[in-house]
C-alpha atoms as a PDB file:
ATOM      1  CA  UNK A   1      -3.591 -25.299  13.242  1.00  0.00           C
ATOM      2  CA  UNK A   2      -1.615 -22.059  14.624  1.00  0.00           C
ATOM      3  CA  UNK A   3      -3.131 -18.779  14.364  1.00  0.00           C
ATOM      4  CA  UNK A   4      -2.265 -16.589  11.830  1.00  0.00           C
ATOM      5  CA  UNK A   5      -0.646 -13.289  13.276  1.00  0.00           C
ATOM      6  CA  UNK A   6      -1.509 -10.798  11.031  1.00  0.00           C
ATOM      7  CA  UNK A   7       0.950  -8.414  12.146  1.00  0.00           C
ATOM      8  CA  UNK A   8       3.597 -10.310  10.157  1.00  0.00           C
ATOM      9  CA  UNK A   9       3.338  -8.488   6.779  1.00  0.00           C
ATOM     10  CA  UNK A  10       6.562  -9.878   5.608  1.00  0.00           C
ATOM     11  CA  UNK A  11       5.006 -13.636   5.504  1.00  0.00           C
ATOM     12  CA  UNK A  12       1.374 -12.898   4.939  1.00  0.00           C
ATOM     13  CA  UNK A  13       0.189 -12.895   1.287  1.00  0.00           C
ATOM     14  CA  UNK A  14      -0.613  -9.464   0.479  1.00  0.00           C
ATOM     15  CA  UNK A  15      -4.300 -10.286  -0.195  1.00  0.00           C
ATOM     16  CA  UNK A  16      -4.484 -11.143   3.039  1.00  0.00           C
ATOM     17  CA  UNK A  17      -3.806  -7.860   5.233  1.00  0.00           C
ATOM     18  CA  UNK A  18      -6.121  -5.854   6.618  1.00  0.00           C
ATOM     19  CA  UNK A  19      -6.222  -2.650   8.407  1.00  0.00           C
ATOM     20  CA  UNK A  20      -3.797  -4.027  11.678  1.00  0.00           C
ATOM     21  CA  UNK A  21      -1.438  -5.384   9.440  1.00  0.00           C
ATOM     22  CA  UNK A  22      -1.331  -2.062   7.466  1.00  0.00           C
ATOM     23  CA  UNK A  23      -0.667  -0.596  10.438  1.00  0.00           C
ATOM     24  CA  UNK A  24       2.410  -2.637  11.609  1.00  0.00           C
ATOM     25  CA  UNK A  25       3.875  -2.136   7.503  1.00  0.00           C
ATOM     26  CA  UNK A  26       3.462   1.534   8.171  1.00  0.00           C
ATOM     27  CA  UNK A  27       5.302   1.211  11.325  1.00  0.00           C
ATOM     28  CA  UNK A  28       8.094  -0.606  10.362  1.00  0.00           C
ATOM     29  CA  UNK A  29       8.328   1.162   7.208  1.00  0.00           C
ATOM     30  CA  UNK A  30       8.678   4.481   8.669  1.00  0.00           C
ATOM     31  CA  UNK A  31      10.939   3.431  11.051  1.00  0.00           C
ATOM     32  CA  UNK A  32      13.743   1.576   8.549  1.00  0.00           C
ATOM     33  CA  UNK A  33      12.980   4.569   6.088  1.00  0.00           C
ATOM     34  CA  UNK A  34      13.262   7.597   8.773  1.00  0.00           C
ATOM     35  CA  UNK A  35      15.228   5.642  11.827  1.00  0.00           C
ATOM     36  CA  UNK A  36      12.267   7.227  14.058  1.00  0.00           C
ATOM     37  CA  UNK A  37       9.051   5.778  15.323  1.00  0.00           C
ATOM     38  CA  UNK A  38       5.538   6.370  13.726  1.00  0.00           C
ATOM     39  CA  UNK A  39       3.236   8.283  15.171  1.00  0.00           C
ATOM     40  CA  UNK A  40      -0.289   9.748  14.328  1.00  0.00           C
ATOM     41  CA  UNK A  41      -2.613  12.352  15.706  1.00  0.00           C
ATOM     42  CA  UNK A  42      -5.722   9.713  15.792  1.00  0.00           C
ATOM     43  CA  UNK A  43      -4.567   5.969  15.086  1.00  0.00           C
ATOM     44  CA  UNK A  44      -8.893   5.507  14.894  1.00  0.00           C
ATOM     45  CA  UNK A  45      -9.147   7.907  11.758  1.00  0.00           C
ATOM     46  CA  UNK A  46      -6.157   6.366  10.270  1.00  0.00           C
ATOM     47  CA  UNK A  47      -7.306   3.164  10.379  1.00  0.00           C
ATOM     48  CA  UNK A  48     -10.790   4.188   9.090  1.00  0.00           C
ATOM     49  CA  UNK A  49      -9.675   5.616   6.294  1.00  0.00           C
ATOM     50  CA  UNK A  50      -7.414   2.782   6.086  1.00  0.00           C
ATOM     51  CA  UNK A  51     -10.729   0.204   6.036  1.00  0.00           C
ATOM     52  CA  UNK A  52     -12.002   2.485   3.405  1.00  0.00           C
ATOM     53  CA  UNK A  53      -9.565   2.386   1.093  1.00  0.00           C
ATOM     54  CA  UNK A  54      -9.108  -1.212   1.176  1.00  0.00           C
ATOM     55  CA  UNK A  55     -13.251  -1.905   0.553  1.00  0.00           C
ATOM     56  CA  UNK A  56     -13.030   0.427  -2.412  1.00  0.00           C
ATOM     57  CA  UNK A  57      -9.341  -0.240  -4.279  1.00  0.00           C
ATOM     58  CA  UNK A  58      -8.393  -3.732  -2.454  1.00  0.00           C
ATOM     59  CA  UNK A  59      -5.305  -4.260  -0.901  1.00  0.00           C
ATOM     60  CA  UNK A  60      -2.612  -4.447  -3.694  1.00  0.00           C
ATOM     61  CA  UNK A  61      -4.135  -1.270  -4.771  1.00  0.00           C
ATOM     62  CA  UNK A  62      -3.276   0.091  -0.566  1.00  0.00           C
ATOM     63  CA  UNK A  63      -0.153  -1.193  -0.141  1.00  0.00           C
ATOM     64  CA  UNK A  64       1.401   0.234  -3.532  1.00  0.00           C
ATOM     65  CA  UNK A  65       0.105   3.517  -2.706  1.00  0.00           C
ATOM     66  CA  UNK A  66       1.724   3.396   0.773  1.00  0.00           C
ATOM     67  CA  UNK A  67       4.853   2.602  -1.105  1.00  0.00           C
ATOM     68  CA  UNK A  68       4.907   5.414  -3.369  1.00  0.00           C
ATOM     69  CA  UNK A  69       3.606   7.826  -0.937  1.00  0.00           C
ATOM     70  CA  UNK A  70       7.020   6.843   0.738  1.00  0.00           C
ATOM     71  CA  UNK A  71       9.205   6.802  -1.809  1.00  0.00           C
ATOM     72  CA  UNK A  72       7.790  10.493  -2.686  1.00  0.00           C
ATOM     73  CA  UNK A  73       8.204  12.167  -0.012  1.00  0.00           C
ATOM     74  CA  UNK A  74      11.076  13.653   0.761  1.00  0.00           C
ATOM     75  CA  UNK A  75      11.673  14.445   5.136  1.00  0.00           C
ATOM     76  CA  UNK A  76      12.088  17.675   6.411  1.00  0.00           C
ATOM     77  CA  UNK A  77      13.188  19.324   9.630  1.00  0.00           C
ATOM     78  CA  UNK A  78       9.757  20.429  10.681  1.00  0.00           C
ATOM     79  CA  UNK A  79       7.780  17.100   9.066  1.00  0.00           C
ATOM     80  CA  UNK A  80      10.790  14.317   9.563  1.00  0.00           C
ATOM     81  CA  UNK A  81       8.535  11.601   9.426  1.00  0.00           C
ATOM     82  CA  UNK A  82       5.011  10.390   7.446  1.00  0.00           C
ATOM     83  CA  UNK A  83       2.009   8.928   8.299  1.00  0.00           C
ATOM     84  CA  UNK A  84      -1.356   7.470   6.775  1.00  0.00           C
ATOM     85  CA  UNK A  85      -3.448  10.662   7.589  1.00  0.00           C
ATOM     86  CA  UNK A  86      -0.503  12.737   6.091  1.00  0.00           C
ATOM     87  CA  UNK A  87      -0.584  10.297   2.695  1.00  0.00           C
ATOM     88  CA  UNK A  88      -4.696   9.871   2.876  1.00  0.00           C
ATOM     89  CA  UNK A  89      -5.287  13.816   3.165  1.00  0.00           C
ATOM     90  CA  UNK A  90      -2.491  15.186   0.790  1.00  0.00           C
ATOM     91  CA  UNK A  91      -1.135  12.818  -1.273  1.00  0.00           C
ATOM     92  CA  UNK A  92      -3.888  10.845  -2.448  1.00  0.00           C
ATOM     93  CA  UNK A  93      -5.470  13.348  -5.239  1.00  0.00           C
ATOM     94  CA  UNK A  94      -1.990  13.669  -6.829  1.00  0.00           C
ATOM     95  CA  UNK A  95      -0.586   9.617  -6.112  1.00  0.00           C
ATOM     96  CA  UNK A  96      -3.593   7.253  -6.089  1.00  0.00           C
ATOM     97  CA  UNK A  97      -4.380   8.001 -10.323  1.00  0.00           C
ATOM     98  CA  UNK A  98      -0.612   7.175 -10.727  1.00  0.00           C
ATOM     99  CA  UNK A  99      -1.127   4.173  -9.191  1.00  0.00           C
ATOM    100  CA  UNK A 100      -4.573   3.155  -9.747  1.00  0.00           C
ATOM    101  CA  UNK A 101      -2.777   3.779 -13.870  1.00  0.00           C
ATOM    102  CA  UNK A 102       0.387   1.752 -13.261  1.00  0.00           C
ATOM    103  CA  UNK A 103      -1.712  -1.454 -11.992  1.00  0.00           C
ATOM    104  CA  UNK A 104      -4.156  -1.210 -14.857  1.00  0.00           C
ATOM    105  CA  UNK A 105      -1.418  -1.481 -17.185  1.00  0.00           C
ATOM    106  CA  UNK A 106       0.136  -4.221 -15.715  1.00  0.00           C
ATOM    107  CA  UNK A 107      -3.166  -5.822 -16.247  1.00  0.00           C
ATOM    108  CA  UNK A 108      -3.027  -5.270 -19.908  1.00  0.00           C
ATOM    109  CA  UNK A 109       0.655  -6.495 -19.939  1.00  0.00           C
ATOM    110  CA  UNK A 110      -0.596  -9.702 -17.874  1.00  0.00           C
ATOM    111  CA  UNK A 111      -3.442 -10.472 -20.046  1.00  0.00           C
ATOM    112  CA  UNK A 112      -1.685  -9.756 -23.621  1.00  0.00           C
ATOM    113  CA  UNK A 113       0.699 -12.095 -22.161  1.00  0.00           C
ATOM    114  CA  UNK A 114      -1.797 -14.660 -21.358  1.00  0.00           C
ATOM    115  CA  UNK A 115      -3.302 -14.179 -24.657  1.00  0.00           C
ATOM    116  CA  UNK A 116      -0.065 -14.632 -27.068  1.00  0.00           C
ATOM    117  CA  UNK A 117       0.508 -17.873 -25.078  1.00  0.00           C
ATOM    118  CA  UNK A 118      -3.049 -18.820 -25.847  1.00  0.00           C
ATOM    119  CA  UNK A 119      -2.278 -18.087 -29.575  1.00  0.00           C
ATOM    120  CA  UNK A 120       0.664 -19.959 -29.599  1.00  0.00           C
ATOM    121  CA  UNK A 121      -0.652 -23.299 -27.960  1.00  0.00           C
ATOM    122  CA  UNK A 122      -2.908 -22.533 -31.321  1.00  0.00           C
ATOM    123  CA  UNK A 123      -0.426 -22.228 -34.165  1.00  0.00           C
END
């Protein structure tokens, strides 16, 4: 049986990633979003806080708040480019409740689904 690379985010369920395959999104994300490459002062503290965040929201919860994080920021002269730290440090307070919301609702969407098709097996 070949061994699984985790690098390749595109094929790997996203249950499945952990902090090297965050890494490698972040990478390639930065550099199809901004057309540079992705740096970081420390790529230890990055992915620290990146093991963090993954044993306390899970990995749905990391990867949709890497996405908004990039869809909100907007590139500037002096900052053309983002990074973990950058999204971990400032973004989090005002991002992670947005998201942490959005996936709780889609919960409640999924499970009144699951429940009217329950309740109509019944009637």
């Amino acid at each position: 049986m070949p061994k699984i690379n985790v690098k390749d985010w595109r094929n790997l369920p996203t249950h499945d990633w952990n902090v090297t395959t965050f890494r490698q999104y972040l990478s390639d994300q930065h550099e199809q979003r901004y057309g540079i490459k992705y740096t970081a002062r420390s790529f230890a503290i990055e992915a620290r806080w990146l093991k963090s965040m993954i044993a306390e929201h899970g990995t749905e919860v990391v990867k949709s708040f890497i996405d908004a994080c990039f869809n909100d920021y907007k590139p500037t002269a002096q900052y053309p480019g983002l990074n973990f730290s950058f999204m971990f440090s400032y973004q989090r307070a005002r991002i992670l409740p947005r998201v942490l919301a959005d996936i709780k609702r889609r919960q409640a969407v999924q499970q009144a689904v699951e429940e009217t098709e329950d309740l109509s097996d019944w009637l």
